[in-house]
N, C-alpha and C. Protein backbone atom coordinates (compact mmCIF):
# COMPACT_ATOMS: atom_id res chain seq x y z
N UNK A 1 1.00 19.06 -28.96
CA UNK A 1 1.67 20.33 -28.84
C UNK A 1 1.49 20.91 -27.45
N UNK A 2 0.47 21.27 -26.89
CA UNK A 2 -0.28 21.08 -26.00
C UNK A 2 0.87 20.51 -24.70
N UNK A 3 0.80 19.56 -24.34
CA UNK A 3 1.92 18.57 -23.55
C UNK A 3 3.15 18.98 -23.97
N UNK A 4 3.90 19.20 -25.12
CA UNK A 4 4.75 19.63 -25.31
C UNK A 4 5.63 20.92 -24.86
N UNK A 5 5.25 21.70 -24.87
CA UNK A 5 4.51 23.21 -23.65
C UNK A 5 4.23 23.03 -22.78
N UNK A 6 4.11 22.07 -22.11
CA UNK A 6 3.72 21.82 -20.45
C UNK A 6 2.63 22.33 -20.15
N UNK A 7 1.54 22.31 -20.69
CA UNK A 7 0.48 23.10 -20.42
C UNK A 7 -0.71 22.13 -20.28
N UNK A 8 -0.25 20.80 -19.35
CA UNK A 8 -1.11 19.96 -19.23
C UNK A 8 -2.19 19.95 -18.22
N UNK A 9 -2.20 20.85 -17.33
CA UNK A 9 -3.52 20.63 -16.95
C UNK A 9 -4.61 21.75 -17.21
N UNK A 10 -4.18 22.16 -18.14
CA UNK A 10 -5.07 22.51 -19.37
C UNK A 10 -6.10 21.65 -20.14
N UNK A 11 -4.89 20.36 -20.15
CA UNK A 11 -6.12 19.16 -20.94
C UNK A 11 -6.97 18.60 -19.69
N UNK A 12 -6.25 18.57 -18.45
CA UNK A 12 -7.22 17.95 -17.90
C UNK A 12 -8.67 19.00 -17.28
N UNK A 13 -8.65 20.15 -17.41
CA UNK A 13 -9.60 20.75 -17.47
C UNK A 13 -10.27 20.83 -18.84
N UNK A 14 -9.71 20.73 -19.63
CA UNK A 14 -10.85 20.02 -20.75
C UNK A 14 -11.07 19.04 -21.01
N UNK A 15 -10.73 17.78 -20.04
CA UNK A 15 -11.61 16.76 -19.86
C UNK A 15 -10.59 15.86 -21.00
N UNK A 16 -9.96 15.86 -21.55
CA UNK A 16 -8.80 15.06 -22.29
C UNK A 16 -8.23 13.64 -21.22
N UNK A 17 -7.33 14.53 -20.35
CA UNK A 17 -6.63 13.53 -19.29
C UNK A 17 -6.95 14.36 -18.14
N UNK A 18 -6.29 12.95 -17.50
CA UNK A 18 -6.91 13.31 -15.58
C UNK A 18 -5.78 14.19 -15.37
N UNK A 19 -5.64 14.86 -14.42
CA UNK A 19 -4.81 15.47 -13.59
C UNK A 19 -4.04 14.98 -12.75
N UNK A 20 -2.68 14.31 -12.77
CA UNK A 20 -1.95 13.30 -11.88
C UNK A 20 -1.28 14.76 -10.90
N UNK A 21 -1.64 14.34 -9.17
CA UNK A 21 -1.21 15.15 -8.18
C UNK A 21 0.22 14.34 -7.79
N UNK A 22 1.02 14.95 -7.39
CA UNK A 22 2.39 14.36 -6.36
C UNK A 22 2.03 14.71 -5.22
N UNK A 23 2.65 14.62 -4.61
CA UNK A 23 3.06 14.84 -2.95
C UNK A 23 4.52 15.87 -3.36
N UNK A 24 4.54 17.37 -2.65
CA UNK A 24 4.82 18.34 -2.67
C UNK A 24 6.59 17.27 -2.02
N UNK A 25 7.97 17.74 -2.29
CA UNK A 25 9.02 17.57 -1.72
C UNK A 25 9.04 18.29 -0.03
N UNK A 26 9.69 17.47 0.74
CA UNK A 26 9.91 18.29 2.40
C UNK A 26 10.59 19.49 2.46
N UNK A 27 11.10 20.27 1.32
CA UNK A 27 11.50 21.65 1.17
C UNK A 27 10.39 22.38 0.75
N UNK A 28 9.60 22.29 0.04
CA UNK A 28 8.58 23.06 -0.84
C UNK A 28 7.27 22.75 0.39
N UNK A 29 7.29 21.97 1.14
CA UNK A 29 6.26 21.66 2.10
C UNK A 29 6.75 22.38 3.39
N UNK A 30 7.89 22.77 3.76
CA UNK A 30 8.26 23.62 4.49
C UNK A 30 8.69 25.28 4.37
N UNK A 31 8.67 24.85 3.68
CA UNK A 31 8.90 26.75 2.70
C UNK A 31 7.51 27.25 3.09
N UNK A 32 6.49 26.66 2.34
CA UNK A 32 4.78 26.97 2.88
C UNK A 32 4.70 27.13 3.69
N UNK A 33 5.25 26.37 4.83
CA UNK A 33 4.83 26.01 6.02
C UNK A 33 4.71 27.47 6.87
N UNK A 34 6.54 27.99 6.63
CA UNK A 34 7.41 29.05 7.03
C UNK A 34 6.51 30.21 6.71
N UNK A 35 6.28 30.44 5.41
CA UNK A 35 5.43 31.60 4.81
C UNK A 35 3.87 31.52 5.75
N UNK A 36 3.19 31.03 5.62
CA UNK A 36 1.86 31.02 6.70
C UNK A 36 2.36 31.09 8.31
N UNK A 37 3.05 30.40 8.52
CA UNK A 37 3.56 30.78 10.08
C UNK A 37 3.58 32.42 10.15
N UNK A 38 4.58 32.99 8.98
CA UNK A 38 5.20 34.20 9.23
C UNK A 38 4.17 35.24 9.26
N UNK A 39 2.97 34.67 8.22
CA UNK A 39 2.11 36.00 7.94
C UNK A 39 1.02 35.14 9.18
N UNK A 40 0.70 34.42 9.75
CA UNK A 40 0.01 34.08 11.64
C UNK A 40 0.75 34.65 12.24
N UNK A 41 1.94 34.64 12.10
CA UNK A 41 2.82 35.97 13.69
C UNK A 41 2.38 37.26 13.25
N UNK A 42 2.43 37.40 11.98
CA UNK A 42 2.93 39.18 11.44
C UNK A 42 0.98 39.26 11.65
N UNK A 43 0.13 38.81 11.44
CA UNK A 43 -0.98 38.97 12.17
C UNK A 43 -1.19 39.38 13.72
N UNK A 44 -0.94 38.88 15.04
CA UNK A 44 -0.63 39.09 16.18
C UNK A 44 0.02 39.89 16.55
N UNK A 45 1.10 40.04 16.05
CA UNK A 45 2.34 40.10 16.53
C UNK A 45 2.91 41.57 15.53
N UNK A 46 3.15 42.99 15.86
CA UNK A 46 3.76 43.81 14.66
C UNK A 46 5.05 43.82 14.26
N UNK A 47 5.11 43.39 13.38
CA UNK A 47 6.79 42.91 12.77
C UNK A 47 6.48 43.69 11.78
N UNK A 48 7.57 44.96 11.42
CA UNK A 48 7.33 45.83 10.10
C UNK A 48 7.88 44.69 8.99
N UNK A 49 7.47 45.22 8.00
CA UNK A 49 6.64 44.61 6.34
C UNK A 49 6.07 43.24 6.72
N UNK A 50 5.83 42.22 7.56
CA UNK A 50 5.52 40.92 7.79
C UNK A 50 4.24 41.25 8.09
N UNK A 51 4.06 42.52 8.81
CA UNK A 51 2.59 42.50 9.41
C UNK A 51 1.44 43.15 7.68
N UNK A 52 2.55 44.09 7.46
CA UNK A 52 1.93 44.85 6.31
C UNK A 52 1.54 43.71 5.07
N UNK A 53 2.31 42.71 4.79
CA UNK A 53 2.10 41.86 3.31
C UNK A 53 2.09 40.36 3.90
N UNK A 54 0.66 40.39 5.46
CA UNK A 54 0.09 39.12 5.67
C UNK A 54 -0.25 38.63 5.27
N UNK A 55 -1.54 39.08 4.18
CA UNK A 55 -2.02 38.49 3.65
C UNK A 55 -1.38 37.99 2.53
N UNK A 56 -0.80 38.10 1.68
CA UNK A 56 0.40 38.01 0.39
C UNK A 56 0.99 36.88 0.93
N UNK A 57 1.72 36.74 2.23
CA UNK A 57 2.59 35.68 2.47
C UNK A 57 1.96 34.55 2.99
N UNK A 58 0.58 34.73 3.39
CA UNK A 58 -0.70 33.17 3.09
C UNK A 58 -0.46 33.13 2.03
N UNK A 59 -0.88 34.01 1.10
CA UNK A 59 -1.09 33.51 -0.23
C UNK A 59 -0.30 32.73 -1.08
N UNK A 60 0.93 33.06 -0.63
CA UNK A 60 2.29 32.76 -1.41
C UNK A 60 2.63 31.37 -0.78
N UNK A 61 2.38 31.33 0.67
CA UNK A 61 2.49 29.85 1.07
C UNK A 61 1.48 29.27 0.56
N UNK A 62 0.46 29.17 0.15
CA UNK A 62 -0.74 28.70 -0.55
C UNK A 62 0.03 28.19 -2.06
N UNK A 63 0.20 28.98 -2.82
CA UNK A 63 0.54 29.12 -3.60
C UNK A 63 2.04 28.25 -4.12
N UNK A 64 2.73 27.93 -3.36
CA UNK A 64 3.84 27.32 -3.42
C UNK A 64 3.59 26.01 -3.00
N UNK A 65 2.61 25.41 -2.29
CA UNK A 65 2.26 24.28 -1.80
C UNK A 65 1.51 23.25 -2.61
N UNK A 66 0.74 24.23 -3.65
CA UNK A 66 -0.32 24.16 -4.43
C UNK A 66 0.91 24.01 -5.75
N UNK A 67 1.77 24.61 -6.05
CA UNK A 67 2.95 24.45 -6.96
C UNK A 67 3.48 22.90 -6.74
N UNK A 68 3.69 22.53 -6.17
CA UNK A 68 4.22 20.95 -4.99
C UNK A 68 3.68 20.52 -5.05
N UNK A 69 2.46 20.42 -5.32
CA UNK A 69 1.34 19.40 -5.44
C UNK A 69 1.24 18.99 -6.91
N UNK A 70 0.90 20.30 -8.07
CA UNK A 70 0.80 19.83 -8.87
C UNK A 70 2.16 19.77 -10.23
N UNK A 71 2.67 20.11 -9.61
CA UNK A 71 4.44 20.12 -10.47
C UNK A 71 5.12 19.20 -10.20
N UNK A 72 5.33 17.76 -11.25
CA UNK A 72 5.79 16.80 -10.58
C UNK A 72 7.25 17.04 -10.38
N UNK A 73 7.74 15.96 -9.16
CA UNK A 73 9.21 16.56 -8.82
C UNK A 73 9.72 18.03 -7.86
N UNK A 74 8.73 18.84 -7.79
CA UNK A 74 8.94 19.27 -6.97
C UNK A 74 8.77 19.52 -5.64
């Protein structure tokens, strides 16, 4: 049921099955890329709302990369 729901690395944190990683697609690896660039300029550099939600747009490139990794196919 479990797998059925997509809620598999759930099992592999309970030790059921391993956790199979992909390699993120060259869109979803550049999207990240874009988002951390933007919030390293909006750091330096004052660009209104880029500078204000720096940290958010690491995160979100984090976050989307980390999606690509473990979401197969994407």
């Amino acid at each position: 049921m479990i797998r059925a729901l997509g809620f598999w690395p759930l099992l592999a944190i309970w030790g059921r099955e391993k956790m199979r990683l992909s390699a993120p697609t060259k869109p979803i690896f550049y999207i990240s890329v874009v988002l951390f660039a933007l919030a390293l300029i909006g750091h330096f550099v004052a660009i209104p709302y880029v500078s204000m939600y720096q940290y958010w747009l690491a995160l979100a490139g984090y976050v989307v990369l980390a999606a690509g990794n473990v979401l197969k196919g994407v």
